[in-house]
Protein backbone atom coordinates (compact mmCIF):
# COMPACT_ATOMS: atom_id res chain seq x y z
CA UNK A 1 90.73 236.73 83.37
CA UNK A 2 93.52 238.89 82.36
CA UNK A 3 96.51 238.79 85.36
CA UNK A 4 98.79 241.77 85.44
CA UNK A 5 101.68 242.40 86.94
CA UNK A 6 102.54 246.69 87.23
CA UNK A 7 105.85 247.79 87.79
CA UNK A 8 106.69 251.28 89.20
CA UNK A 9 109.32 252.83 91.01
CA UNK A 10 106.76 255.39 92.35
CA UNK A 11 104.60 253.62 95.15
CA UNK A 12 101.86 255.88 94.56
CA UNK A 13 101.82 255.45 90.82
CA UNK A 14 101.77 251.66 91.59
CA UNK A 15 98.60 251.89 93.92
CA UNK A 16 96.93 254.50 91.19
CA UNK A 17 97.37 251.48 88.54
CA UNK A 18 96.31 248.42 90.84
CA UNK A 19 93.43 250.78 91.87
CA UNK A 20 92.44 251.62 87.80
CA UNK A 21 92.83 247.72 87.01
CA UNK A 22 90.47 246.56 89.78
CA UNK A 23 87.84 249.15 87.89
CA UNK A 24 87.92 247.13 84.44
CA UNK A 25 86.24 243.76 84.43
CA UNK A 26 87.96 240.75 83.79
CA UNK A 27 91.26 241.56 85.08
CA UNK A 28 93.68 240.72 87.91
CA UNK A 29 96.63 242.19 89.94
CA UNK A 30 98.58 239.13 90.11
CA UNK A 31 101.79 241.15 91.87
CA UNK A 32 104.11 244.46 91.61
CA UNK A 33 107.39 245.10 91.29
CA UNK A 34 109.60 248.48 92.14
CA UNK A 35 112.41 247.96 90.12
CA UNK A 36 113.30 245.84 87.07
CA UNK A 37 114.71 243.33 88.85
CA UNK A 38 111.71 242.47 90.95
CA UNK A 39 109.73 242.94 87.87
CA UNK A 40 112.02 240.01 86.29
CA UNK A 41 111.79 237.92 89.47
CA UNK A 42 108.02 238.63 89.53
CA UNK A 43 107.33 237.21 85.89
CA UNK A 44 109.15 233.85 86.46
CA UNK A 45 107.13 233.60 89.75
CA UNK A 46 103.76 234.81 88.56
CA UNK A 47 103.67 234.29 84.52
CA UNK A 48 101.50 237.04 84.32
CA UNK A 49 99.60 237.47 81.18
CA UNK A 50 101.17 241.18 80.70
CA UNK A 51 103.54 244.12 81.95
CA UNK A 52 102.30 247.96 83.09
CA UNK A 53 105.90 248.27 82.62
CA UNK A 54 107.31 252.16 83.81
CA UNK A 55 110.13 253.09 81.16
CA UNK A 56 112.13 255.27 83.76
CA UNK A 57 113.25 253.10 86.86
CA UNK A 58 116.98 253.20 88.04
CA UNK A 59 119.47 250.73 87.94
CA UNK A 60 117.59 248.42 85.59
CA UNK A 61 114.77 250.33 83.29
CA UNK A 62 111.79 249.03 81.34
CA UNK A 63 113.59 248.84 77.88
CA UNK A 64 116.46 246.91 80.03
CA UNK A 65 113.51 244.46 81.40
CA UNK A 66 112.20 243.87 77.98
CA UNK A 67 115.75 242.87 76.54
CA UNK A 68 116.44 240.47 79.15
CA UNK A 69 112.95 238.88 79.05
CA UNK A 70 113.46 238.58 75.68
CA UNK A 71 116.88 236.66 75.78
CA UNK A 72 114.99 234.39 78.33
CA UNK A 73 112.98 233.49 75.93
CA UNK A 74 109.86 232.71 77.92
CA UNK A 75 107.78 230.83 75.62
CA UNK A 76 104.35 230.24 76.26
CA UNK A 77 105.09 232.78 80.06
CA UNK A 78 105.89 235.45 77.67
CA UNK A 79 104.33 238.32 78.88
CA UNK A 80 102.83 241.07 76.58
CA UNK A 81 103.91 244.69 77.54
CA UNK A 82 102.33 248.12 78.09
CA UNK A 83 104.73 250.48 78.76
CA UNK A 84 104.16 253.61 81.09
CA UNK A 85 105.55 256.88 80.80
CA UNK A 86 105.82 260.21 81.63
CA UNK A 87 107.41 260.52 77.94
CA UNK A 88 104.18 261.42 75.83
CA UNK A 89 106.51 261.43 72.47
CA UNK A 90 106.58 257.99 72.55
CA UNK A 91 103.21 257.48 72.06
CA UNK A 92 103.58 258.15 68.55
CA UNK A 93 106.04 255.35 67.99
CA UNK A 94 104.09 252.42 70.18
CA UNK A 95 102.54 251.10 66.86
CA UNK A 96 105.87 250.88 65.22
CA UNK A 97 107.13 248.59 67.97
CA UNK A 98 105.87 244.63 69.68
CA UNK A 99 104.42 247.04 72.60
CA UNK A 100 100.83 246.86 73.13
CA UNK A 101 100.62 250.37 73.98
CA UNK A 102 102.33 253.36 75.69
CA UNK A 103 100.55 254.95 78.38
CA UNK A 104 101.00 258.33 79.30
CA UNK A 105 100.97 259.72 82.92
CA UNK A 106 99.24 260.22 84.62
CA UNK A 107 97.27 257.16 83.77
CA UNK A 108 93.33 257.84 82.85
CA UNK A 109 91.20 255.25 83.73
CA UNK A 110 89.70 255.02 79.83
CA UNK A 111 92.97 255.12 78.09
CA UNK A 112 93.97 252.48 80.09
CA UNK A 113 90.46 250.20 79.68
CA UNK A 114 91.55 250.58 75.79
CA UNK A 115 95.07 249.37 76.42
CA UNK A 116 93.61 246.07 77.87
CA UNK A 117 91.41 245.71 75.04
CA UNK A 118 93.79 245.44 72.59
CA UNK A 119 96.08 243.03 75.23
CA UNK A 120 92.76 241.01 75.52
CA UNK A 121 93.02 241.19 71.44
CA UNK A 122 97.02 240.20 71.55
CA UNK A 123 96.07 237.44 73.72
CA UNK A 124 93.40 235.90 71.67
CA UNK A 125 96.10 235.97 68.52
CA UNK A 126 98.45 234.29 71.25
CA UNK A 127 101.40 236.37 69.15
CA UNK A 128 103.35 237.90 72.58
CA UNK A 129 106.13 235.73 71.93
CA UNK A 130 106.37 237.40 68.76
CA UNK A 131 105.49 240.78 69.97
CA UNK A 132 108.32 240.41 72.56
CA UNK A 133 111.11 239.82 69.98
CA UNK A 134 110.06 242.50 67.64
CA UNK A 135 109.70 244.45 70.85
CA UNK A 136 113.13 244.08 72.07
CA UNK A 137 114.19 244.77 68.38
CA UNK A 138 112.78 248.30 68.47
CA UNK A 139 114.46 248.93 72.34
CA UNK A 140 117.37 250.84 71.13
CA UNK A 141 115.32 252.99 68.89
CA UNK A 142 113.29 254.09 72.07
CA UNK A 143 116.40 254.57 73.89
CA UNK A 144 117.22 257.20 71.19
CA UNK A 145 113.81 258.80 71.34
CA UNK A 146 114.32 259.03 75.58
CA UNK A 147 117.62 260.53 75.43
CA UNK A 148 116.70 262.47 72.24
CA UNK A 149 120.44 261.89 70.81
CA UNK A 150 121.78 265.36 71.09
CA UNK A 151 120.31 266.18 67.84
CA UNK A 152 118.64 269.76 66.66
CA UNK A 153 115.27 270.00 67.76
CA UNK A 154 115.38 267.32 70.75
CA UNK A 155 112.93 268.03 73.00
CA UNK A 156 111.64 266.88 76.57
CA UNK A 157 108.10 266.61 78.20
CA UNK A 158 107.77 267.64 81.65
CA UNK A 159 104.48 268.14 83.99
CA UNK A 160 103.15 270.78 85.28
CA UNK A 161 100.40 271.24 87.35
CA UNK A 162 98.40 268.65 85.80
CA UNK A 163 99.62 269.67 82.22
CA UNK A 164 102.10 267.65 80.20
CA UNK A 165 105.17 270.96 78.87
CA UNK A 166 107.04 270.58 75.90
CA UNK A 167 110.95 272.20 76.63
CA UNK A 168 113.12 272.89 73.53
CA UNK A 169 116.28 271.42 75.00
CA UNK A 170 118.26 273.45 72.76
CA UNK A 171 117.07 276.44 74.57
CA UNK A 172 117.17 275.45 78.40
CA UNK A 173 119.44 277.81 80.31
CA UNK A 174 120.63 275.48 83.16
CA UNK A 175 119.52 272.34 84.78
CA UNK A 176 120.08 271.75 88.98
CA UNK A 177 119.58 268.54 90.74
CA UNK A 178 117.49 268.10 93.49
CA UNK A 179 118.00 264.60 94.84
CA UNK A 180 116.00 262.24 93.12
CA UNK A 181 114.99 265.38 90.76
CA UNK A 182 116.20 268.15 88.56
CA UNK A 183 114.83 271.44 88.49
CA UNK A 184 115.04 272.80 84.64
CA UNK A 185 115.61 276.49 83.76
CA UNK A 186 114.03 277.50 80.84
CA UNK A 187 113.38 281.71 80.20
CA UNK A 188 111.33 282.74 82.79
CA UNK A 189 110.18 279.58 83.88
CA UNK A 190 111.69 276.44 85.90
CA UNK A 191 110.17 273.12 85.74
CA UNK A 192 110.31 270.27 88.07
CA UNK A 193 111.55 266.93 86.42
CA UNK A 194 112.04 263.35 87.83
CA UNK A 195 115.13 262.00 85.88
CA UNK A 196 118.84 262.10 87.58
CA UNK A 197 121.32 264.33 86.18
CA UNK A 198 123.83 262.15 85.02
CA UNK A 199 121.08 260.82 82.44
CA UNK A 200 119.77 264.09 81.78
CA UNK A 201 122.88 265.33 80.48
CA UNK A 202 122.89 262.99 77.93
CA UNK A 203 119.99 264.26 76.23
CA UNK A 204 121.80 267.81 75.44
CA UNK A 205 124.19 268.58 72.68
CA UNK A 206 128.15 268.44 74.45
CA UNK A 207 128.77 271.12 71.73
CA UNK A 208 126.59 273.43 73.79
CA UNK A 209 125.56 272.04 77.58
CA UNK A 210 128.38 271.24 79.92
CA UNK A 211 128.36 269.35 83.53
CA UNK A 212 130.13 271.82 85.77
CA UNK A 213 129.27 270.23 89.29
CA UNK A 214 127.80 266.82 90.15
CA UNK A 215 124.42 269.08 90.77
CA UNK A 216 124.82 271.33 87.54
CA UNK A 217 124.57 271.76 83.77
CA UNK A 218 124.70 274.87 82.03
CA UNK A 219 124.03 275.94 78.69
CA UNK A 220 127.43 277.35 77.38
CA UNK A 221 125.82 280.77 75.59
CA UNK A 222 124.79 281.98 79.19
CA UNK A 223 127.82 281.81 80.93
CA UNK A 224 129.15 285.54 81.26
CA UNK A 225 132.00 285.33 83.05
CA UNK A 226 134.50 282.84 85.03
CA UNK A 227 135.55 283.83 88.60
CA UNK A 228 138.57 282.45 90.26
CA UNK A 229 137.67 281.81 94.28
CA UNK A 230 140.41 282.65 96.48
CA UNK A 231 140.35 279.54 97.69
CA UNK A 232 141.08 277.88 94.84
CA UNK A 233 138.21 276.75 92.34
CA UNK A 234 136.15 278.66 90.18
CA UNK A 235 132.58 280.00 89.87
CA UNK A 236 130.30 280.69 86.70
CA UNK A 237 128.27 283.87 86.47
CA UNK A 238 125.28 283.50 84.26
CA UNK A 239 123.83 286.38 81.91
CA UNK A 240 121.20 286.94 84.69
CA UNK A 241 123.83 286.90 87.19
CA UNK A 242 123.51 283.42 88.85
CA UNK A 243 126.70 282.17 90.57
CA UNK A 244 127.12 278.33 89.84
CA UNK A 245 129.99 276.41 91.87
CA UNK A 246 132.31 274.28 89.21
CA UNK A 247 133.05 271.40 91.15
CA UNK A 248 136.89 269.90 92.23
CA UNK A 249 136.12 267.31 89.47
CA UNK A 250 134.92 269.17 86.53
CA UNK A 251 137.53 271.96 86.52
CA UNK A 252 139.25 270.78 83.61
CA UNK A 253 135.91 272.37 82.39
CA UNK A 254 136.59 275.98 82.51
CA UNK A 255 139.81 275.51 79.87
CA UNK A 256 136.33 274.24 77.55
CA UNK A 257 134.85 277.25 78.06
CA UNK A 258 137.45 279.58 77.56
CA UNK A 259 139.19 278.07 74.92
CA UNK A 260 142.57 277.74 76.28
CA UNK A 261 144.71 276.67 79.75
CA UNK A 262 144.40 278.22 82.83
């Protein structure tokens, strides 16, 4: 018997795995977790025999769970880890890393009866010590692939109605948050994203995308113009005419944008 334990920040995504794990003989739901914290908490309490592990989880995220469990150094607890993602570019890396696999939401029930397979393979080799370490090795790699480091061609993977939508980043017009969301301009279109804003931002070039509110990031080529409000601040007009509010703390912006002092 194979004893899990999924962690999710997303209730529903935590009831869709427990649900898909019950379907697959010979395995168990031995707890869950909704942060990495729990999740860390959870292990030492359950020694489950591996992680459904969700990358993207505030405060303390899978890669940051895998480090620590790794400097632990659980011995013969150590869990084995399948990471799950909304991030489909990571897919291609999961074989260069100690995961056991990356699993792509949403979660189908026969990619996910292959991913215990080969942990029911890992666990036969007994190596997830070994896998853990060369694991938490590979975390800051990951980390680069998430964020996408700025660099030309970086690009993120949103869903859409059931479809999984590659976005140049280099070519989004303006991102707005929308609480625990951002909403993602790109040409005619605007996708729906689950990520905060103050991680988002790290993803685009500085050179080009600028924060200019706690709720907004523009892409420098489509600001037009810079209005002074008469109550003091400033607004950005876009090249389709969009008015975007520069917020009391990102000011200092504007002299960015227009290449000299006010």
């Amino acid at each position: 018997m194979i004893r899990f334990l999924i962690c999710d920040d997303e209730p529903l995504a935590v009831e869709r795995l427990r649900d898909l794990v019950g379907r697959v003989a010979g395995t168990q739901v031995v707890g869950t977790a909704t942060d990495g914290r729990a999740a860390l908490a959870a292990v030492a309490e359950h020694a489950p025999d591996a992680l459904l592990l969700d990358v993207e989880m505030p405060a303390l995220d899978g890669f940051d769970v895998v480090e620590a469990l790794a400097q632990q150094g659980t011995g013969a607890a150590t869990p084995l880890i399948v990471f799950v993602t909304a991030y489909p570019q990571f897919a291609a890396h999961a074989f260069d890393t100690g995961a056991i696999d990356f699993l792509t939401k949403p979660v189908r029930l026969a990619r996910l009866d292959t991913a215990i397979d080969r942990v029911r393979r890992a666990l036969e080799d007994r190596d997830a010590g070994q896998r853990l370490a060369e694991l938490a090795r590979q975390i800051e790699m990951l980390r680069e692939q998430r964020r996408g480091d700025g660099a030309e061609g970086a690009h993120l993977w949103v869903q859409r109605r059931g479809e999984n939508v590659r976005i140049d980043l280099g070519q989004v017009d303006r991102v707005q948050s929308e609480g625990e969301y951002v909403r993602i301009f790109h040409g005619n279109a605007s996708y729906l994203h689950r990520e905060p804003i103050s991680s988002l931002i790290e993803r685009f070039d500085a050179g080009r995308f600028v924060r200019i509110h706690r709720s907004h990031i523009v892409n420098r080529d489509r600001v037009a113009s810079i209005r002074r409000r008469p109550a003091g601040g400033y607004t950005i007009v876009t090249d389709t005419g969009e008015l975007l509010p520069v917020g009391r703390n990102y000011r200092a912006v504007v002299k960015t944008l227009v290449g000299k002092g006010e």
